[in-house]
Protein backbone atom coordinates (compact mmCIF):
# COMPACT_ATOMS: atom_id res chain seq x y z
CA UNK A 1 0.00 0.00 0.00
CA UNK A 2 0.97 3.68 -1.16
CA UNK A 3 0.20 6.74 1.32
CA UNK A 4 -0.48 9.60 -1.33
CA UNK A 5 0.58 9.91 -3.59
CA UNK A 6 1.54 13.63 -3.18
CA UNK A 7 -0.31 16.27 -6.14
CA UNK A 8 0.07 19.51 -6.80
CA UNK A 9 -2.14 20.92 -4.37
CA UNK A 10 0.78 20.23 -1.74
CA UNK A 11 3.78 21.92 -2.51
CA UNK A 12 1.41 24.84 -3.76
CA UNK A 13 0.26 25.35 0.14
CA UNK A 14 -3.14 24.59 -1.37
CA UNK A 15 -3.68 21.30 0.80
CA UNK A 16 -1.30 19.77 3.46
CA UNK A 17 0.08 16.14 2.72
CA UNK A 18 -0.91 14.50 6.20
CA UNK A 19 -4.29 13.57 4.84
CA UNK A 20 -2.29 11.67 2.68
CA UNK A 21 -1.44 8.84 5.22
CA UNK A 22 -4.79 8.82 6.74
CA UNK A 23 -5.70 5.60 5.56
CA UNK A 24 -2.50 4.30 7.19
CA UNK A 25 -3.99 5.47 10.64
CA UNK A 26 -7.20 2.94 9.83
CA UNK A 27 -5.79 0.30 8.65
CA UNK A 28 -2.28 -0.56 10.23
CA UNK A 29 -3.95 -1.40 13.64
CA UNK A 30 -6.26 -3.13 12.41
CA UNK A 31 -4.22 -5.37 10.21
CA UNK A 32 -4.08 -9.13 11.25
CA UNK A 33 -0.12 -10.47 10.58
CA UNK A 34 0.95 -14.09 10.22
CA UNK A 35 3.62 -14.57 12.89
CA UNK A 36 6.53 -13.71 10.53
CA UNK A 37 5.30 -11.04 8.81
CA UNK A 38 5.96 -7.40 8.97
CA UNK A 39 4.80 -4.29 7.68
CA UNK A 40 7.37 -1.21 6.83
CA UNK A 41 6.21 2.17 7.24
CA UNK A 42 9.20 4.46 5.81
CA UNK A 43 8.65 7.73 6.58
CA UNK A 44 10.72 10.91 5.30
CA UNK A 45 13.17 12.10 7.96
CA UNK A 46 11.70 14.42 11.12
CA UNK A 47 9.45 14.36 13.16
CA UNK A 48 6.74 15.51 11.48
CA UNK A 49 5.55 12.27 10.37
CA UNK A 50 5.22 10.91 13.92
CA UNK A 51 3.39 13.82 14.97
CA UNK A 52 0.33 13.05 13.09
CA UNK A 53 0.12 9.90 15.57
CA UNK A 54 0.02 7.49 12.72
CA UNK A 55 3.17 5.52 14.79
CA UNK A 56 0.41 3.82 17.35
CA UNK A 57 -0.30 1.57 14.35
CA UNK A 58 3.16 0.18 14.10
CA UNK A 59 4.67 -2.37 16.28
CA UNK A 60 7.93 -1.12 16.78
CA UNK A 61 9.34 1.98 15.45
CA UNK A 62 13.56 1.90 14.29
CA UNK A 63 14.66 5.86 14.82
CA UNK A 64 17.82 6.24 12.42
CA UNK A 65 20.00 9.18 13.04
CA UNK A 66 23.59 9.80 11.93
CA UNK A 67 26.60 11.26 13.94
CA UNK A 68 25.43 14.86 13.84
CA UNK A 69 23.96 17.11 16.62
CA UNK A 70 21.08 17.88 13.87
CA UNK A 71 20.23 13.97 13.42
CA UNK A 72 20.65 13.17 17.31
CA UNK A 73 18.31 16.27 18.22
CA UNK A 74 15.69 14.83 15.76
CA UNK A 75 16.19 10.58 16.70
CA UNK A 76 15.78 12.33 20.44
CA UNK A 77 12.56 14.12 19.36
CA UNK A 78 10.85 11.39 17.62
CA UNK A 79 11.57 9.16 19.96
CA UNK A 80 9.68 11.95 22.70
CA UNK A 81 6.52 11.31 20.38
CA UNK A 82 7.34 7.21 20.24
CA UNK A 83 7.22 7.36 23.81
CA UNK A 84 4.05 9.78 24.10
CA UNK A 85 1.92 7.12 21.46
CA UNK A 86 3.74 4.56 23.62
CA UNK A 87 4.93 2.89 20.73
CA UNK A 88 8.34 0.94 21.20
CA UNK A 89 11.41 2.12 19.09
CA UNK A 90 14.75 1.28 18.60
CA UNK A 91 17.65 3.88 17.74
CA UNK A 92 19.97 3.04 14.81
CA UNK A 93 23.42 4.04 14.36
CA UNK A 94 23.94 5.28 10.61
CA UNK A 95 26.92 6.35 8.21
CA UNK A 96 29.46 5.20 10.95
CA UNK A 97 32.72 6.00 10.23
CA UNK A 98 34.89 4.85 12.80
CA UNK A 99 34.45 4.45 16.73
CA UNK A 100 34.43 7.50 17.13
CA UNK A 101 30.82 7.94 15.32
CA UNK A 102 29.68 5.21 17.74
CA UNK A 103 30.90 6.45 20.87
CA UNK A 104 29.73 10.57 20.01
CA UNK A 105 26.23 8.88 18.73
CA UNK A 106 25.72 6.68 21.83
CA UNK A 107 26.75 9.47 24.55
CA UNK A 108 24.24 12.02 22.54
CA UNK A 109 21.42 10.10 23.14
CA UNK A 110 22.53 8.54 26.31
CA UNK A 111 21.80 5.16 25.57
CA UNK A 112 23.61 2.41 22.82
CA UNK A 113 22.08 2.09 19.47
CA UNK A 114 20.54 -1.51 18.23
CA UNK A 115 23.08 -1.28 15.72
CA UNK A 116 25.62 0.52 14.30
CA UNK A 117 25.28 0.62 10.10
CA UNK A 118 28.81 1.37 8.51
CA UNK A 119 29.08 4.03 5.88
CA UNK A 120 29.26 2.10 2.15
CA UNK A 121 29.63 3.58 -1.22
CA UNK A 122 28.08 0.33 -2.28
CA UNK A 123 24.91 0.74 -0.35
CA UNK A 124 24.74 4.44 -1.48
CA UNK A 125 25.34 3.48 -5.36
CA UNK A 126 22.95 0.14 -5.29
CA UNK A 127 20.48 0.26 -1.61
CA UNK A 128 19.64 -3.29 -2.31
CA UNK A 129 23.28 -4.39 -1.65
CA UNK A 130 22.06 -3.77 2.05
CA UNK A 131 20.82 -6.85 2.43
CA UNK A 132 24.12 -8.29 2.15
CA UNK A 133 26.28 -5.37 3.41
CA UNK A 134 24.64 -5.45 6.20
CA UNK A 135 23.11 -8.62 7.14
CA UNK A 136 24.30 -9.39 10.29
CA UNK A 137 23.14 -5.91 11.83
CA UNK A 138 19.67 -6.54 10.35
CA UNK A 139 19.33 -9.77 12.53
CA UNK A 140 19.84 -8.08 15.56
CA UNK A 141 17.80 -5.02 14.75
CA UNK A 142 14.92 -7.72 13.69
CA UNK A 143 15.61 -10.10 16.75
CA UNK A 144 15.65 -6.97 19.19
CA UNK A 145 12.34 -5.65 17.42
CA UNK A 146 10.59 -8.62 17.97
CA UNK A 147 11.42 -8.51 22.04
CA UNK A 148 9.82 -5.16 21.67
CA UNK A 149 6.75 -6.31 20.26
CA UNK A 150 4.07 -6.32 22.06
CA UNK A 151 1.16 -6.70 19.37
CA UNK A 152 -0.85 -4.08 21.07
CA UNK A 153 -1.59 -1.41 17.70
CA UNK A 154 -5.25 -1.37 18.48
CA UNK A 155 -4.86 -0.78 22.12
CA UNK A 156 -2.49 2.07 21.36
CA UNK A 157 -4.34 2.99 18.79
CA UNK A 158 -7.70 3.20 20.74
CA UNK A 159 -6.30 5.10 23.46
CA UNK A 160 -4.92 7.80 21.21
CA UNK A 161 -8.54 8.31 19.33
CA UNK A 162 -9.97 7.87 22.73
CA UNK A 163 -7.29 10.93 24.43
CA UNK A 164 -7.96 12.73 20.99
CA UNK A 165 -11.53 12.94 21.39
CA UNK A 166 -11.20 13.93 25.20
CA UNK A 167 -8.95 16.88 24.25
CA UNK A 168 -11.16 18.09 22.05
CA UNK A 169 -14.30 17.99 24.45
């Protein structure tokens, strides 16, 4: 499934593009998995995204930042709005360099990353050399993710409409 796609009217300030994922907010909690399925919600970089509270439909949510104060401040901000939805998350180490990146990511957020993804011109030429660049990272982000999961989207869920609607009374 496709949020969007985006039109004209958006960039033009003529509509905004959160209606867009809507239908994600429906559906995702409501969708019944097979045991070793998964569904991936990738969402453009901020926090914006999170803010529209579509993230109680996930299971677990992986917060990617890179060793800059700018990525840090905005992993540390989504993950403000992860914990508000009380949605589970996961921080990811990205375009590491050398120790270094790992140790100045780590003591930013004040806690370890999952995992730690290694800069690669190969990735960044050809993303579906990932797979195999990174493989061994991706099992312990997955493995870690599923000791987060707590298949509770519709519980989440139904306490944010339920909060929603008491805000607005």
């Amino acid at each position: 499934m496709c949020a969007g796609p985006q039109n004209d009217n958006v960039p033009y300030g003529k509509s905004c593009s959160h209606s867009l994922s809507a239908p994600l907010k429906v559906i995702l909690p409501i969708l019944d998995l097979n045991k070793e399925e998964a569904v991936l919600v990738d969402e453009k970089a901020g926090a914006d995204g999170v803010s529209t509270g579509i993230i109680t439909g996930i299971d677990v949510g992986i917060i990617v930042c890179e060793p800059a104060l700018h990525s840090i401040k905005t992993a540390k901000q989504i993950a403000e709005l992860m914990d508000f939805y009380e949605t589970p998350y996961l921080f990811i180490g990205n375009k590491i360099t050398s120790n270094e990146d790992e140790k100045f990511i780590t003591e930013q957020l004040g806690e370890e990353p999952a995992a730690f993804l290694l800069e690669s011109k190969n990735v960044q030429r050809n993303p579906f050399k990932a797979v195999n660049e990174w493989h061994d990272e991706f099992k312990s982000i997955i493995h870690k993710a599923k000791f987060l999961n707590k298949n509770d989207r519709l519980e989440r869920t139904t306490k944010k409409f339920k909060r929603n609607r008491a805000f607005s009374s």
